[in-house]
N, C-alpha and C. Protein backbone atom coordinates (compact mmCIF):
# COMPACT_ATOMS: atom_id res chain seq x y z
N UNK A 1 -47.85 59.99 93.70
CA UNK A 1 -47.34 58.72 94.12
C UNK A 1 -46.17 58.94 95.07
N UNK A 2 -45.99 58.01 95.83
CA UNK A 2 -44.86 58.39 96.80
C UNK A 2 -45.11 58.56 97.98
N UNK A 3 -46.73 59.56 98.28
CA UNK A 3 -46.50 60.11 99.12
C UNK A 3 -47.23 59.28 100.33
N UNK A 4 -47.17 59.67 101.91
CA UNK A 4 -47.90 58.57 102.47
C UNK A 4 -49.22 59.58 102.96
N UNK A 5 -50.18 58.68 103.56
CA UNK A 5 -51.56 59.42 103.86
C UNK A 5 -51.38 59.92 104.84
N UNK A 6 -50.38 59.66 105.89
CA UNK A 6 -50.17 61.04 106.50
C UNK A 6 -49.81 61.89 106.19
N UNK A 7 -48.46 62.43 105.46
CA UNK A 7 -48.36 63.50 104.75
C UNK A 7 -49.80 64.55 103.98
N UNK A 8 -50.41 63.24 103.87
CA UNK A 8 -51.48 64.00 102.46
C UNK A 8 -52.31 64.69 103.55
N UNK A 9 -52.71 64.07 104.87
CA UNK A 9 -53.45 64.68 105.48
C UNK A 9 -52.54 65.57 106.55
N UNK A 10 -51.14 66.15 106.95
CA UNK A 10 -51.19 67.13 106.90
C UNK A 10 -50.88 68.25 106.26
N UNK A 11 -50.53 68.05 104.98
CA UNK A 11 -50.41 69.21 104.01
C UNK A 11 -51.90 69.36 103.34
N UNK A 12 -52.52 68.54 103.23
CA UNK A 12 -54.17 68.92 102.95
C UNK A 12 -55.41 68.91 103.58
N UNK A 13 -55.16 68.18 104.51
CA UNK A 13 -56.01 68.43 105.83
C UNK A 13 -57.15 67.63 105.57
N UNK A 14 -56.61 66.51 104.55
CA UNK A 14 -57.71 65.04 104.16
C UNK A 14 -57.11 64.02 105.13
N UNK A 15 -58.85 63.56 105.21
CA UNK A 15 -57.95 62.02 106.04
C UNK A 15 -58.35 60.29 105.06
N UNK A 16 -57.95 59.91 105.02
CA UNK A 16 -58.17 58.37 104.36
C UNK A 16 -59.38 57.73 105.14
N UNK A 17 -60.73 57.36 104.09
CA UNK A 17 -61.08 56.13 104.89
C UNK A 17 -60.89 55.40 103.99
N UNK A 18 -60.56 54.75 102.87
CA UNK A 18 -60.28 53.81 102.53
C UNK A 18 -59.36 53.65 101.54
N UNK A 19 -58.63 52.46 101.42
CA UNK A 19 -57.76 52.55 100.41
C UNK A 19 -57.70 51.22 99.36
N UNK A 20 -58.12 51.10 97.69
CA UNK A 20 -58.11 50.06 96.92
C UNK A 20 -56.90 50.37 96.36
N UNK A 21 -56.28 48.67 96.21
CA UNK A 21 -54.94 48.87 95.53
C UNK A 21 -54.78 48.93 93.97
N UNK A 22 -54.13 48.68 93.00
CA UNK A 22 -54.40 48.33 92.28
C UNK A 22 -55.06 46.89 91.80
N UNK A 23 -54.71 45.77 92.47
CA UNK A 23 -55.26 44.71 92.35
C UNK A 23 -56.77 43.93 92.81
N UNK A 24 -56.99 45.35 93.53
CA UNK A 24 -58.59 45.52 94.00
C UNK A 24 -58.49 44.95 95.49
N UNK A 25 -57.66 44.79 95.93
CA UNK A 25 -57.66 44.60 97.78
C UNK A 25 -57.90 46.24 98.09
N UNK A 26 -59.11 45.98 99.04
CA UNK A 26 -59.64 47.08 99.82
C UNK A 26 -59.32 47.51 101.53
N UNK A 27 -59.06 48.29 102.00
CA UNK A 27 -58.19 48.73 103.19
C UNK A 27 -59.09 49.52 103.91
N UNK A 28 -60.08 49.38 105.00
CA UNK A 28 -60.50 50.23 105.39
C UNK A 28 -59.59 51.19 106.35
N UNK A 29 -59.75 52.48 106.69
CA UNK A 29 -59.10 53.38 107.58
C UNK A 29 -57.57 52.97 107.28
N UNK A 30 -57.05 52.94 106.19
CA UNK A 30 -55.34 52.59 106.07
C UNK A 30 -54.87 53.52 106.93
N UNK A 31 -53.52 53.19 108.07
CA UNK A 31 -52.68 54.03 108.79
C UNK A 31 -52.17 55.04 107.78
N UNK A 32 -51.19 56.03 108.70
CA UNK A 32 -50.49 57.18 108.14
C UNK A 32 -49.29 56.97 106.89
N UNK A 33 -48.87 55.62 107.74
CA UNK A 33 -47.61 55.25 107.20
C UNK A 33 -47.96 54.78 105.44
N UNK A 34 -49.04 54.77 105.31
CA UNK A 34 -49.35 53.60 103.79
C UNK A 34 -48.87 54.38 102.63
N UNK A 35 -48.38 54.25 101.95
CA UNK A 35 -47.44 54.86 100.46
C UNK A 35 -48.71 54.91 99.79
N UNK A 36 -48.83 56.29 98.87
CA UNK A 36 -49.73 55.88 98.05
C UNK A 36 -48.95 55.53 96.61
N UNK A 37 -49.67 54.97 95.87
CA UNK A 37 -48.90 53.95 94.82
C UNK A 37 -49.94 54.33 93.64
N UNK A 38 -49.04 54.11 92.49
CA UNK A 38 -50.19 54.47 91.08
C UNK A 38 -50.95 52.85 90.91
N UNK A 39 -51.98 53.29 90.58
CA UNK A 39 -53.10 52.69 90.48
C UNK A 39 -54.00 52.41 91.74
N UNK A 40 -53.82 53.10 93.12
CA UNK A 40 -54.63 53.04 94.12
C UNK A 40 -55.69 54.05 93.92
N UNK A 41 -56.82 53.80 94.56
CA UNK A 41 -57.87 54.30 94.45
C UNK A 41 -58.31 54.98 96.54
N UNK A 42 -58.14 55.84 96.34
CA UNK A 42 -58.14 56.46 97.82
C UNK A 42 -59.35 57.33 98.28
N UNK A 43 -60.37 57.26 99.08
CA UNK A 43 -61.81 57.64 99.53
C UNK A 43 -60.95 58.36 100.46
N UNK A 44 -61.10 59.76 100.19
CA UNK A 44 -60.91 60.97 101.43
C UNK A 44 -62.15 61.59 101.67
N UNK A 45 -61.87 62.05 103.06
CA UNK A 45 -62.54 63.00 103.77
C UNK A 45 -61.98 64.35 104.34
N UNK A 46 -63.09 65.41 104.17
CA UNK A 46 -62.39 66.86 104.44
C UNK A 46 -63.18 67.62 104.19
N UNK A 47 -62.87 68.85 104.71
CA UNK A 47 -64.02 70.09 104.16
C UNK A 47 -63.73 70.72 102.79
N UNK A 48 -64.93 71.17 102.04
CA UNK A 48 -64.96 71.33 100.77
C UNK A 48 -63.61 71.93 100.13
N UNK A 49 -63.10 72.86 100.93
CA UNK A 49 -62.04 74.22 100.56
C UNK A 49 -60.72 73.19 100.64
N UNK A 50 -60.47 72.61 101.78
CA UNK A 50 -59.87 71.69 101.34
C UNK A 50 -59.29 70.90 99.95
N UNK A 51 -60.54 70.03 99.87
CA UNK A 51 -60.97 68.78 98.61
C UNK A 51 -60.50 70.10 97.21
N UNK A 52 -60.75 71.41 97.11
CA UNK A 52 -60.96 71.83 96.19
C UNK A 52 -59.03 72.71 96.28
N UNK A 53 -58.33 72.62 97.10
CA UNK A 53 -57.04 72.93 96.87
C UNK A 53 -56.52 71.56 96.49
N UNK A 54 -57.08 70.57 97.11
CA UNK A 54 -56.32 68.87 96.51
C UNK A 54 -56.31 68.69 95.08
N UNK A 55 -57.67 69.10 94.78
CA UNK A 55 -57.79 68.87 93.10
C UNK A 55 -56.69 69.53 92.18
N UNK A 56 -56.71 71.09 92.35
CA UNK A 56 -55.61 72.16 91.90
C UNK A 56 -54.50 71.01 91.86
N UNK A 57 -53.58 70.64 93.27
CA UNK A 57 -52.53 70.23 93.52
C UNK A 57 -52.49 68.76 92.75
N UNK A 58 -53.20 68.11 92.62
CA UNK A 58 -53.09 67.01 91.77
C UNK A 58 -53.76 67.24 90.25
N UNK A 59 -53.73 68.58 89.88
CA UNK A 59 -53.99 68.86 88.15
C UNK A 59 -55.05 68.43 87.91
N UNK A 60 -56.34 68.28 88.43
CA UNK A 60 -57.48 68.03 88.15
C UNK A 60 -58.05 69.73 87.76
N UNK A 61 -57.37 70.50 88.16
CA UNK A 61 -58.50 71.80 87.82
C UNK A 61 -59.41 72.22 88.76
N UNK A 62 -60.52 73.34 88.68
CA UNK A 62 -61.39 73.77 89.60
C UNK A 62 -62.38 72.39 89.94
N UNK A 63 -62.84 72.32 91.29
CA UNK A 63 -63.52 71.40 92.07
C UNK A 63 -65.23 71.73 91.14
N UNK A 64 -66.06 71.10 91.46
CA UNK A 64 -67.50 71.57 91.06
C UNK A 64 -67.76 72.13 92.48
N UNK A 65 -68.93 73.29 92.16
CA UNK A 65 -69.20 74.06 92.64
C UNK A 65 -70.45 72.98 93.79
N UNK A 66 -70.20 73.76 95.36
CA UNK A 66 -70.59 73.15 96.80
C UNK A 66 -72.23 73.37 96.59
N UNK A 67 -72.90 74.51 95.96
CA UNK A 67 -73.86 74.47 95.79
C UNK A 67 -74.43 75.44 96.76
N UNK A 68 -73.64 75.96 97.30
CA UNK A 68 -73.80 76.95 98.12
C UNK A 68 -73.67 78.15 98.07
C-alpha cells in the first residue's frame, strides 16, 4: 500500500491495465501517479520472471510454474 503504479512498474517492470477500488469502481489503464490503496484489486502485465519476483516481494511465495 502506498505505493504508486509507477513506482511498481519501475522497480518491477509491471505495468497496470486496470485498477478496482475497494468499492468496486473500475479504472481502465490507471496513470503512474495512482496510490495503490488496501483493498484495490490491480490487473498487471509483464514477463513471467518478472510477475514471479513480484510475488516473492509481496509474500505470496514461489509463482506456479510457466510450463515451460
Amino acid at each position: 500500500m502506498g505505493l504508486t503504479l509507477g513506482a511498481l512498474q519501475q522497480s518491477h517492470g509491471m505495468i497496470a491495465l486496470s485498477r478496482r477500488d475497494a468499492a468496486g469502481a473500475e479504472q481502465m489503464h490507471p496513470g503512474p501517479a495512482v496510490v495503490v490503496a488496501a483493498g484495490d484489486v490491480i490487473t498487471l502485465q509483464g514477463v513471467y520472471g518478472d510477475y514471479c519476483r513480484l510475488r516473492v516481494w509481496c509474500g505470496e511465495g514461489e509463482a506456479p510454474r510457466s510450463g515451460r
